[in-house]
N, C-alpha and C. Protein backbone atom coordinates (compact mmCIF):
# COMPACT_ATOMS: atom_id res chain seq x y z
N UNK A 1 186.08 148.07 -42.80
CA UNK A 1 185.04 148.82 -42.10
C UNK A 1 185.67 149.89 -41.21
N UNK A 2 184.69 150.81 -41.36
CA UNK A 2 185.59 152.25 -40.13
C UNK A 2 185.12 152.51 -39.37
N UNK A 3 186.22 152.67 -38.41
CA UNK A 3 185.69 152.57 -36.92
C UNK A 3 184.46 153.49 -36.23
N UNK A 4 183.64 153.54 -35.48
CA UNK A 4 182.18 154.14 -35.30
C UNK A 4 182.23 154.71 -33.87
N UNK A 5 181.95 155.54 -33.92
CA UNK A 5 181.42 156.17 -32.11
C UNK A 5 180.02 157.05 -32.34
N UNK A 6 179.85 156.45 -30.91
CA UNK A 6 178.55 156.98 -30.52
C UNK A 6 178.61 157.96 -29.07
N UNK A 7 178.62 159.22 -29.33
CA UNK A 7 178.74 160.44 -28.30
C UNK A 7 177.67 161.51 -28.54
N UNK A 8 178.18 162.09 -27.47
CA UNK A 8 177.05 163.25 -27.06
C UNK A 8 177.37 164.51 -27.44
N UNK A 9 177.25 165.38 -28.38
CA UNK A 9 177.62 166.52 -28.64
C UNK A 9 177.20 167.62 -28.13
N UNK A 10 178.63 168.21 -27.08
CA UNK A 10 178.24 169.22 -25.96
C UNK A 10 178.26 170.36 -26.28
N UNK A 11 179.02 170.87 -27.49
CA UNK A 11 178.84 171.89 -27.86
C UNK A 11 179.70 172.26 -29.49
N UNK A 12 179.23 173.29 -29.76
CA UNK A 12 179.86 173.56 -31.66
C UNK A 12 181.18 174.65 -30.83
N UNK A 13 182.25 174.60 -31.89
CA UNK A 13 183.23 175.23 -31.95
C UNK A 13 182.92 175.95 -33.20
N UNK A 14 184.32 176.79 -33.35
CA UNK A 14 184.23 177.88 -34.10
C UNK A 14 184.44 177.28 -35.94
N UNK A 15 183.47 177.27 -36.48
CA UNK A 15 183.89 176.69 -37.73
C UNK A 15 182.67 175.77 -37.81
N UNK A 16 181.88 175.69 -37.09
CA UNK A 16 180.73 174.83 -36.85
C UNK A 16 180.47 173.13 -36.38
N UNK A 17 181.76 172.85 -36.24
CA UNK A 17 182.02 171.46 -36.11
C UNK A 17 181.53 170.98 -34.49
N UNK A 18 180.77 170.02 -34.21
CA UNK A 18 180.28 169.79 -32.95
C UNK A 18 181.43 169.27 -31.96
N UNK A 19 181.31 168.94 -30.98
CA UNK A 19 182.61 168.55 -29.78
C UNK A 19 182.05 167.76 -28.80
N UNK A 20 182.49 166.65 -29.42
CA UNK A 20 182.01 165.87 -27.98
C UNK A 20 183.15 164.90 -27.41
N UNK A 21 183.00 164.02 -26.54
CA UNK A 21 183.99 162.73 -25.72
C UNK A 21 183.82 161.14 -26.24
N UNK A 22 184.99 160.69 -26.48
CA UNK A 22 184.69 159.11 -26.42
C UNK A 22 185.74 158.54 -26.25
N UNK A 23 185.63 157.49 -25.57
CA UNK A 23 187.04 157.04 -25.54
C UNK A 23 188.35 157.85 -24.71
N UNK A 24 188.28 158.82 -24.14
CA UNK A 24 189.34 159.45 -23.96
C UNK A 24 189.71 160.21 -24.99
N UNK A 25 189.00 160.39 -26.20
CA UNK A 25 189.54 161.43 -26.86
C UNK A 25 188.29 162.69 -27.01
N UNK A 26 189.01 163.50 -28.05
CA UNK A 26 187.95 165.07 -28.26
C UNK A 26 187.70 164.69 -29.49
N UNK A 27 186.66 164.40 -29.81
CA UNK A 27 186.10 164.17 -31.24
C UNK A 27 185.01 165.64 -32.04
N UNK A 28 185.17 165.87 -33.16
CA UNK A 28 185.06 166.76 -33.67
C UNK A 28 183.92 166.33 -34.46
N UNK A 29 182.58 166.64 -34.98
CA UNK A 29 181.61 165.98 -36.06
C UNK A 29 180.88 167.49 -36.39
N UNK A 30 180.78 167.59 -37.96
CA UNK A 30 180.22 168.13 -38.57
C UNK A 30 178.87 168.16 -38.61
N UNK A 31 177.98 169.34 -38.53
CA UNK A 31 176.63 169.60 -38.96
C UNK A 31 175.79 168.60 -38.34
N UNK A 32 176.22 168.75 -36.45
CA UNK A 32 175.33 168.48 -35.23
C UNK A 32 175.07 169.56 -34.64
N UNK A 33 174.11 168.87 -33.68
CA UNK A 33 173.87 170.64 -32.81
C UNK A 33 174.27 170.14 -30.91
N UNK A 34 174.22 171.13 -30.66
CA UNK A 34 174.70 170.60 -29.00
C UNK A 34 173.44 169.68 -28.16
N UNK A 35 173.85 168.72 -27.62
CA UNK A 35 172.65 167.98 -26.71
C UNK A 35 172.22 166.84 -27.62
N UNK A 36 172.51 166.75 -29.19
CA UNK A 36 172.38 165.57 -29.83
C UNK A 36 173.24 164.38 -29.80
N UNK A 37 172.81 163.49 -29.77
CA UNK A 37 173.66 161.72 -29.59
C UNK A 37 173.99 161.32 -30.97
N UNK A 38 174.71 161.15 -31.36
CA UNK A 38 174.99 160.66 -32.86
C UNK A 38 176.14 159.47 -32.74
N UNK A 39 175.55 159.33 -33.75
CA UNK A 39 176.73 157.59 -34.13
C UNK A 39 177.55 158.52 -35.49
N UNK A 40 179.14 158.03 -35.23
CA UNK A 40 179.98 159.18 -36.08
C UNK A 40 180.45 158.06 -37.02
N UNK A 41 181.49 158.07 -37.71
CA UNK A 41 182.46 157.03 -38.43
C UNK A 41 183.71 158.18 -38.80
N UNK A 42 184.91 157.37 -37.88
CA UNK A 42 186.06 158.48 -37.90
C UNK A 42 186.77 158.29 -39.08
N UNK A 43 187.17 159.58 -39.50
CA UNK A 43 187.87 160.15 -40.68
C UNK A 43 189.35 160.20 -40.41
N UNK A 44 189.75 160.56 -39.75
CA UNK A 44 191.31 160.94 -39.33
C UNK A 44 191.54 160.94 -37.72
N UNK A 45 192.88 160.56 -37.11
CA UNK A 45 192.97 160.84 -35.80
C UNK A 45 194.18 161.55 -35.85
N UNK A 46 194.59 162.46 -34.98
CA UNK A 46 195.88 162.71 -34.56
C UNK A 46 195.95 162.88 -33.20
N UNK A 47 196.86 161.81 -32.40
CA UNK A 47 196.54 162.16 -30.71
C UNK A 47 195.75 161.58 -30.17
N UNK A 48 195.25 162.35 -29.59
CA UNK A 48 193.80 162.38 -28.68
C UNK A 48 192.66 163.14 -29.38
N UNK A 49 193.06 163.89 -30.44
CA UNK A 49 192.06 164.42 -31.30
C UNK A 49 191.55 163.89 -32.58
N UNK A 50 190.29 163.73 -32.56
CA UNK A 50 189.49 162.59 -34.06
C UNK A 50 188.61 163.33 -34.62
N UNK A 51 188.50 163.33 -35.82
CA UNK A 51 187.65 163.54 -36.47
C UNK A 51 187.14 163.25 -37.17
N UNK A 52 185.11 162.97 -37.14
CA UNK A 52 184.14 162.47 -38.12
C UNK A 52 183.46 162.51 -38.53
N UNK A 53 182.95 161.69 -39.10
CA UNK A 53 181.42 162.49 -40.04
C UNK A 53 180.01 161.91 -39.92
N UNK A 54 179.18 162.46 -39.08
CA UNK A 54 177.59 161.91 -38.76
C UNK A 54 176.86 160.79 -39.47
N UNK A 55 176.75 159.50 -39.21
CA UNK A 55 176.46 158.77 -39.64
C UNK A 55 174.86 158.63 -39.44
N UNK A 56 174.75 158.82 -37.95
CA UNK A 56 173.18 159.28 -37.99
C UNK A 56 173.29 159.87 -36.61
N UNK A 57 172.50 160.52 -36.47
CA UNK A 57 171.73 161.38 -35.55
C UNK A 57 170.32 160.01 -34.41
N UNK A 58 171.00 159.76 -33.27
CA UNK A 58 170.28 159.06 -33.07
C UNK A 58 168.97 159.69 -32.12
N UNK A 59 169.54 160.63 -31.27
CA UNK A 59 168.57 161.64 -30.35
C UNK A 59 168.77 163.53 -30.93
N UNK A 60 168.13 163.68 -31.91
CA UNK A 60 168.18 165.14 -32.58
C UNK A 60 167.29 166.10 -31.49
N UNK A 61 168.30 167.30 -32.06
CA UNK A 61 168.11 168.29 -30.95
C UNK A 61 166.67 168.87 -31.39
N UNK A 62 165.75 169.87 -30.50
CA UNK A 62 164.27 170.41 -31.19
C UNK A 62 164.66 171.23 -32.11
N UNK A 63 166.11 172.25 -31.90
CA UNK A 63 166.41 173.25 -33.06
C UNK A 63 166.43 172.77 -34.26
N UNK A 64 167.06 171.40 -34.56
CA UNK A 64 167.08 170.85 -35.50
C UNK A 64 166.13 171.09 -37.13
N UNK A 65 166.65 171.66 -38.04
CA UNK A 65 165.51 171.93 -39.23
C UNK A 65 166.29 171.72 -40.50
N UNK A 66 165.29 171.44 -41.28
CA UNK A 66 165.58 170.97 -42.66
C UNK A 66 166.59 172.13 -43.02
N UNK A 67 167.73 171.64 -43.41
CA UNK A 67 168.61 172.82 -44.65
C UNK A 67 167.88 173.21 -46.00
N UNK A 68 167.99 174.20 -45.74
CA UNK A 68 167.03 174.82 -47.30
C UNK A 68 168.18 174.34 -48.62
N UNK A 69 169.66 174.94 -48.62
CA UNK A 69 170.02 174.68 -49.35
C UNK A 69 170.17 173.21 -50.08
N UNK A 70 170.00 172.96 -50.84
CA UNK A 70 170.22 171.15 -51.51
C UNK A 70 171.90 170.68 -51.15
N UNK A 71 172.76 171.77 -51.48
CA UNK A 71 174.41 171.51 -51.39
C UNK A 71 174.55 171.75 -49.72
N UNK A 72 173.96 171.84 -48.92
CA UNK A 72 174.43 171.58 -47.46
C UNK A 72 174.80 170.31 -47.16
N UNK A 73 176.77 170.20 -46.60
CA UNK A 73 176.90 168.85 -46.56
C UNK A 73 177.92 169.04 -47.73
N UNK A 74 177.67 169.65 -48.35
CA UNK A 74 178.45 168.85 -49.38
C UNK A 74 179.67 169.99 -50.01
N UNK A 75 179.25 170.88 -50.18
CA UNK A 75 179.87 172.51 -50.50
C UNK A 75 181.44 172.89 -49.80
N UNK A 76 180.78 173.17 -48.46
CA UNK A 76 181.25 173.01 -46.94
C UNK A 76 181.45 174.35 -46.91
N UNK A 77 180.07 175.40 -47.37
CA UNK A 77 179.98 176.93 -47.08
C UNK A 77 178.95 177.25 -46.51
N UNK A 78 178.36 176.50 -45.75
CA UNK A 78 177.23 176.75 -44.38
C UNK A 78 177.58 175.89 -43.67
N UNK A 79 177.82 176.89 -42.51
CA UNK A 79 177.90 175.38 -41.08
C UNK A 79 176.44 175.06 -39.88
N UNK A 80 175.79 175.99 -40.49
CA UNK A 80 174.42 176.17 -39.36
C UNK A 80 173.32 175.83 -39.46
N UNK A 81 172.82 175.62 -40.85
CA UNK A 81 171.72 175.56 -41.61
C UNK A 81 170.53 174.29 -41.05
N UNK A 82 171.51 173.34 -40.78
CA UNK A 82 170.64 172.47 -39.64
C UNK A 82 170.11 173.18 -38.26
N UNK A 83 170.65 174.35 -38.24
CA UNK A 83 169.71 174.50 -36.56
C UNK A 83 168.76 175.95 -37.53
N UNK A 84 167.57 175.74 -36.51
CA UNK A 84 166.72 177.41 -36.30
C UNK A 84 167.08 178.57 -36.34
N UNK A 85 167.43 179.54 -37.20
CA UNK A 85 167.59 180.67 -37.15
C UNK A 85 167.79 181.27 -35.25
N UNK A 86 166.68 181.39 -34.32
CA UNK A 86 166.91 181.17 -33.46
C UNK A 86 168.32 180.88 -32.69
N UNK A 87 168.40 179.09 -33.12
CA UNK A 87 169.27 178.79 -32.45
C UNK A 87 170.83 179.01 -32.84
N UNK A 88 170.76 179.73 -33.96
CA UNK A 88 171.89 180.11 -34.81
C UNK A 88 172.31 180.86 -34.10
N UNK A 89 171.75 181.99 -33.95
CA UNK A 89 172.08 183.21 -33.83
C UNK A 89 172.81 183.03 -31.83
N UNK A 90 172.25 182.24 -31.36
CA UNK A 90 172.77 181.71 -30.07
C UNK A 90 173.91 180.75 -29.87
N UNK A 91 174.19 180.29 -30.99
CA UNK A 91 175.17 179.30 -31.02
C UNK A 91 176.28 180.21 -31.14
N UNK A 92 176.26 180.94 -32.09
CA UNK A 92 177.37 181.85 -32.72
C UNK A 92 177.47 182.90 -31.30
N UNK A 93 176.79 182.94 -31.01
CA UNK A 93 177.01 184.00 -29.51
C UNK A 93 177.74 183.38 -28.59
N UNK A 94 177.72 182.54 -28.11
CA UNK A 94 178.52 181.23 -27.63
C UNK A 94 179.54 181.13 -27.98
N UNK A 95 179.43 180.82 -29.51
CA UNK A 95 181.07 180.55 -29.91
C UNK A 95 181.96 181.36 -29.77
N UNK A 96 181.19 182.85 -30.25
CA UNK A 96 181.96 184.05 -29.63
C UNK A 96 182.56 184.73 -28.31
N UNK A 97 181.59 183.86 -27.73
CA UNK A 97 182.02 184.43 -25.85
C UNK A 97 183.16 183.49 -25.64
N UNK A 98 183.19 182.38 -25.96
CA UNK A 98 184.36 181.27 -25.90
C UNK A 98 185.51 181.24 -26.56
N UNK A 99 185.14 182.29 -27.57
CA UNK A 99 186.74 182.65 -28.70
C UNK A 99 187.33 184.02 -28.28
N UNK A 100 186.45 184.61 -27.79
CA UNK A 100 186.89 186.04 -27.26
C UNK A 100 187.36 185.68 -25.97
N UNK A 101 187.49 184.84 -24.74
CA UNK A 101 187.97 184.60 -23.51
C UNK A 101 188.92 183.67 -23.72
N UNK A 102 189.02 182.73 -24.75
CA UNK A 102 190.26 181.95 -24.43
C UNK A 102 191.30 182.76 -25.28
N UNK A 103 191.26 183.16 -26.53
CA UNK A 103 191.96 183.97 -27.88
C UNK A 103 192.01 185.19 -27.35
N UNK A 104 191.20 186.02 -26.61
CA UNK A 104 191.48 187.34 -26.98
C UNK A 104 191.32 187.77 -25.13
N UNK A 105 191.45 186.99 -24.56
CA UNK A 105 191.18 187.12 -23.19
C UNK A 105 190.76 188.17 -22.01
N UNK A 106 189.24 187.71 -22.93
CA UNK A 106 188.25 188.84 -22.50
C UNK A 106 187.62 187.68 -20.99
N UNK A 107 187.21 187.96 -20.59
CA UNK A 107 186.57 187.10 -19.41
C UNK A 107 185.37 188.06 -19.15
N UNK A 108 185.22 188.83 -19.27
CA UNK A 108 183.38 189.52 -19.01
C UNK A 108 183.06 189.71 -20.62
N UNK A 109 181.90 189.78 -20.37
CA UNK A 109 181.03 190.09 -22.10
C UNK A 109 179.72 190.75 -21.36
N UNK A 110 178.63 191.74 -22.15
CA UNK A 110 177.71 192.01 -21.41
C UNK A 110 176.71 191.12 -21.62
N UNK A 111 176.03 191.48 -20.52
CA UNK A 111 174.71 190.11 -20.13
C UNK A 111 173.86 189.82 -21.74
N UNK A 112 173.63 190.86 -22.31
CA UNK A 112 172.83 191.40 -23.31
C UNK A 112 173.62 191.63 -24.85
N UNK A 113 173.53 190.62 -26.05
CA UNK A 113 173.95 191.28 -26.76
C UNK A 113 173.11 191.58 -27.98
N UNK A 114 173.43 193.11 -28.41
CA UNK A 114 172.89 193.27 -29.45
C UNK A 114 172.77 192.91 -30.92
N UNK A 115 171.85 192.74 -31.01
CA UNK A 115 171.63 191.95 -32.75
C UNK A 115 170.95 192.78 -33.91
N UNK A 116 172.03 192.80 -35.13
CA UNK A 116 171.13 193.60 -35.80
C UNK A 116 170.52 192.81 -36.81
N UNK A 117 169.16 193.22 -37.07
CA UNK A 117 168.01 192.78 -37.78
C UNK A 117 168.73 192.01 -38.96
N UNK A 118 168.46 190.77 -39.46
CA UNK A 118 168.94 189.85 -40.70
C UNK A 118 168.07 190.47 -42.12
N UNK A 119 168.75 190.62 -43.20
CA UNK A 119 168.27 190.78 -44.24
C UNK A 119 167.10 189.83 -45.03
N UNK A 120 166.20 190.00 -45.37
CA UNK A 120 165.29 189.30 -45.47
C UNK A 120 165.57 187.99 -46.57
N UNK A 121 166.50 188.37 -47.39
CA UNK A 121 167.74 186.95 -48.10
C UNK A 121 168.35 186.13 -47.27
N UNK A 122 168.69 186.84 -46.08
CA UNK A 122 169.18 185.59 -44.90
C UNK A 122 168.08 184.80 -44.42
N UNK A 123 167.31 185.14 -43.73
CA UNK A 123 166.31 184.66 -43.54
C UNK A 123 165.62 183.33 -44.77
N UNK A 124 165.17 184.13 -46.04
CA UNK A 124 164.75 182.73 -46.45
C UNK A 124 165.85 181.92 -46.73
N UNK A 125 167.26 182.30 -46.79
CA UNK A 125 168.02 181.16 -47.04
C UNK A 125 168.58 180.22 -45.99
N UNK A 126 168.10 180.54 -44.43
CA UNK A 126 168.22 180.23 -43.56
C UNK A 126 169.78 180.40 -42.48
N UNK A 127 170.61 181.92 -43.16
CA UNK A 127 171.57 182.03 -42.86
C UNK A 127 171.34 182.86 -41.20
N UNK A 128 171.98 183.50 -40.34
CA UNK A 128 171.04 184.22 -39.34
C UNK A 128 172.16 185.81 -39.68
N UNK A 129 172.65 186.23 -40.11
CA UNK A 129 173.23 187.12 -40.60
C UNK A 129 174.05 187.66 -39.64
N UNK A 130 174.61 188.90 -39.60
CA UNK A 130 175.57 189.58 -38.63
C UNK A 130 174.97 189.73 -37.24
N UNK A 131 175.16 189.91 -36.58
CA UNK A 131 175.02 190.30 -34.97
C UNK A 131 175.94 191.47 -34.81
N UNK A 132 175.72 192.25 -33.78
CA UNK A 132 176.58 193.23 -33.13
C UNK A 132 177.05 192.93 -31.77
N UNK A 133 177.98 193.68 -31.35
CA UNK A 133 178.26 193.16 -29.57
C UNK A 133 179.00 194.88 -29.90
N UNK A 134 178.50 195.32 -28.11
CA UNK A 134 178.79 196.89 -27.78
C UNK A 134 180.20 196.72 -27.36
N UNK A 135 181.13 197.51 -27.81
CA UNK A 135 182.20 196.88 -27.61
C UNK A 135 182.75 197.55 -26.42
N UNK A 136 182.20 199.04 -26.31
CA UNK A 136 182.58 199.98 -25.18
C UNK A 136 182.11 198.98 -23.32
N UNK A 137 181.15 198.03 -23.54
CA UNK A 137 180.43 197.09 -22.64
C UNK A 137 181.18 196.47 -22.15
N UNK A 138 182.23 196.08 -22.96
CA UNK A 138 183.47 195.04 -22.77
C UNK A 138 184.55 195.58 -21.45
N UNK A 139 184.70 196.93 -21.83
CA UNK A 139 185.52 197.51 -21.32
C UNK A 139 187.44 197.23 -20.96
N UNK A 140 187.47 196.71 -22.25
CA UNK A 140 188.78 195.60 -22.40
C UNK A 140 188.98 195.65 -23.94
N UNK A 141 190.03 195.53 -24.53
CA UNK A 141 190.85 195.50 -25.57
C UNK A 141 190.91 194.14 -26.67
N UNK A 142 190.20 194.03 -27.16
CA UNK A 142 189.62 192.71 -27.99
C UNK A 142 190.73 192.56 -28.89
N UNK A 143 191.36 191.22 -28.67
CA UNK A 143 192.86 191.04 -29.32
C UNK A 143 192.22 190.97 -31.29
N UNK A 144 193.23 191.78 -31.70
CA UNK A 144 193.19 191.92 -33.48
C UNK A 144 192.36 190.15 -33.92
N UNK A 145 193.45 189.21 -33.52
CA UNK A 145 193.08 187.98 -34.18
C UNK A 145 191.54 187.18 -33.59
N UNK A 146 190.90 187.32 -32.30
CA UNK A 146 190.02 187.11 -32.66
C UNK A 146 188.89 188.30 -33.14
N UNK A 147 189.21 188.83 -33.57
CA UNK A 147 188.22 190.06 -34.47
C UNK A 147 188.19 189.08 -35.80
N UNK A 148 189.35 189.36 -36.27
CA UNK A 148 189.49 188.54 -37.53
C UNK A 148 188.61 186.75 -37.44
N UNK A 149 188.82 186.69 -36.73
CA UNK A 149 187.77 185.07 -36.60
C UNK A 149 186.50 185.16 -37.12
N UNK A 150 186.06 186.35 -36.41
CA UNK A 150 184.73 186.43 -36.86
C UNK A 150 184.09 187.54 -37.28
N UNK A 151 185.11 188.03 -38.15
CA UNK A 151 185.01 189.58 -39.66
C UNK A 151 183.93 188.68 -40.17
N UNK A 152 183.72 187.90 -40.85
CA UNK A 152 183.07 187.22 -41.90
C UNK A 152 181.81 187.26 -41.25
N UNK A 153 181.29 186.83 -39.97
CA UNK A 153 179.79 186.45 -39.60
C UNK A 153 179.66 187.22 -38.53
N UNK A 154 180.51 188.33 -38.15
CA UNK A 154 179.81 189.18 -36.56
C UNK A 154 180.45 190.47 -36.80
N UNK A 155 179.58 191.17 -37.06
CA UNK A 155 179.96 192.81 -36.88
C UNK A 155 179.91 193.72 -36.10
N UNK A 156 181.08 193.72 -35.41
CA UNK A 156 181.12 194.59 -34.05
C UNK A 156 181.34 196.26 -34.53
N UNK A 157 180.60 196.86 -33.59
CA UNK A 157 180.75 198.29 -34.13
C UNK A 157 180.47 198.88 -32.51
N UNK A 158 180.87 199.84 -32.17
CA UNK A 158 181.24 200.69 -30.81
C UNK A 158 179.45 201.81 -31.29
N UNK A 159 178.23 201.63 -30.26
CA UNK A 159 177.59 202.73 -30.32
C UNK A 159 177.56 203.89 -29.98
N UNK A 160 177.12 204.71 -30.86
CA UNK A 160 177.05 206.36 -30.47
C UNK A 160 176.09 206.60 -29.20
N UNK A 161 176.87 207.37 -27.89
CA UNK A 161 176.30 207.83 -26.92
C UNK A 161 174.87 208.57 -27.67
């Protein structure tokens, strides 16, 4: 039998994997959302760091929504599809303010960021599509590697005065 924890998932990291505490360690669980309680069953440890896979969801978050796709879970080429479009698009803003200050050591971001409109294929497939962030707002030098983090899902572009 494999070993089981039951924690609180405080927040998603970059790659979509949730983060929560137990035991003294940092446990890592796939395709939760932040503020949900789940019972895990660990996969691997190294350290103080574990990682597992949702056994159930015992207190689910309200974002929480059916994955459209059937292969969610299983693929491992959507990490979001369980939360609200909505809450997507906020999570990933998050993840970004937290990858850009520790990686690229930005420490201000503006209050406000801009989003550009999702293609109407994202939408029904429940992806939340690119976002923008003003980069001139920043007023700071956004290190190459976290750009590259998030080429794939955030498109930063500098606006025309």
């Amino acid at each position: 039998m494999s070993e089981e924890l039951q924690l609180l998932i405080e927040k998603l990291v970059y790659g979509g994997d949730g983060l929560g505490h137990a035991d003294g360690n940092t446990v890592f669980v796939p395709y939760v959302l932040p503020g949900e309680e789940v019972r895990a069953e660990v996969s691997s440890r190294k350290k103080k760091l574990v990682w597992a896979k949702p056994a159930e969801i015992l207190k689910a978050d309200s974002a929480r929504v059916k994955p459209v796709c059937p292969h969610f879970g299983t693929c491992g080429g959507c990490h979001y599809q369980q939360a609200s479009y909505d809450a997507q698009v906020k999570l990933k803003v998050e993840i970004l303010r937290e990858t850009l200050s520790r990686m690229g050591g930005v420490n201000s971001t503006p209050a406000k960021l801009k989003r550009i409109p999702p293609n109407l294929c994202s939408i029904a497939i429940g992806r939340s599509g690119p976002s923008a962030l003003p980069i001139r707002a920043l007023s700071v030098t956004i290190c190459r590697r976290a750009m590259r983090l998030f080429r794939s899902t955030i498109a930063m572009y500098c606006p025309r005065d």
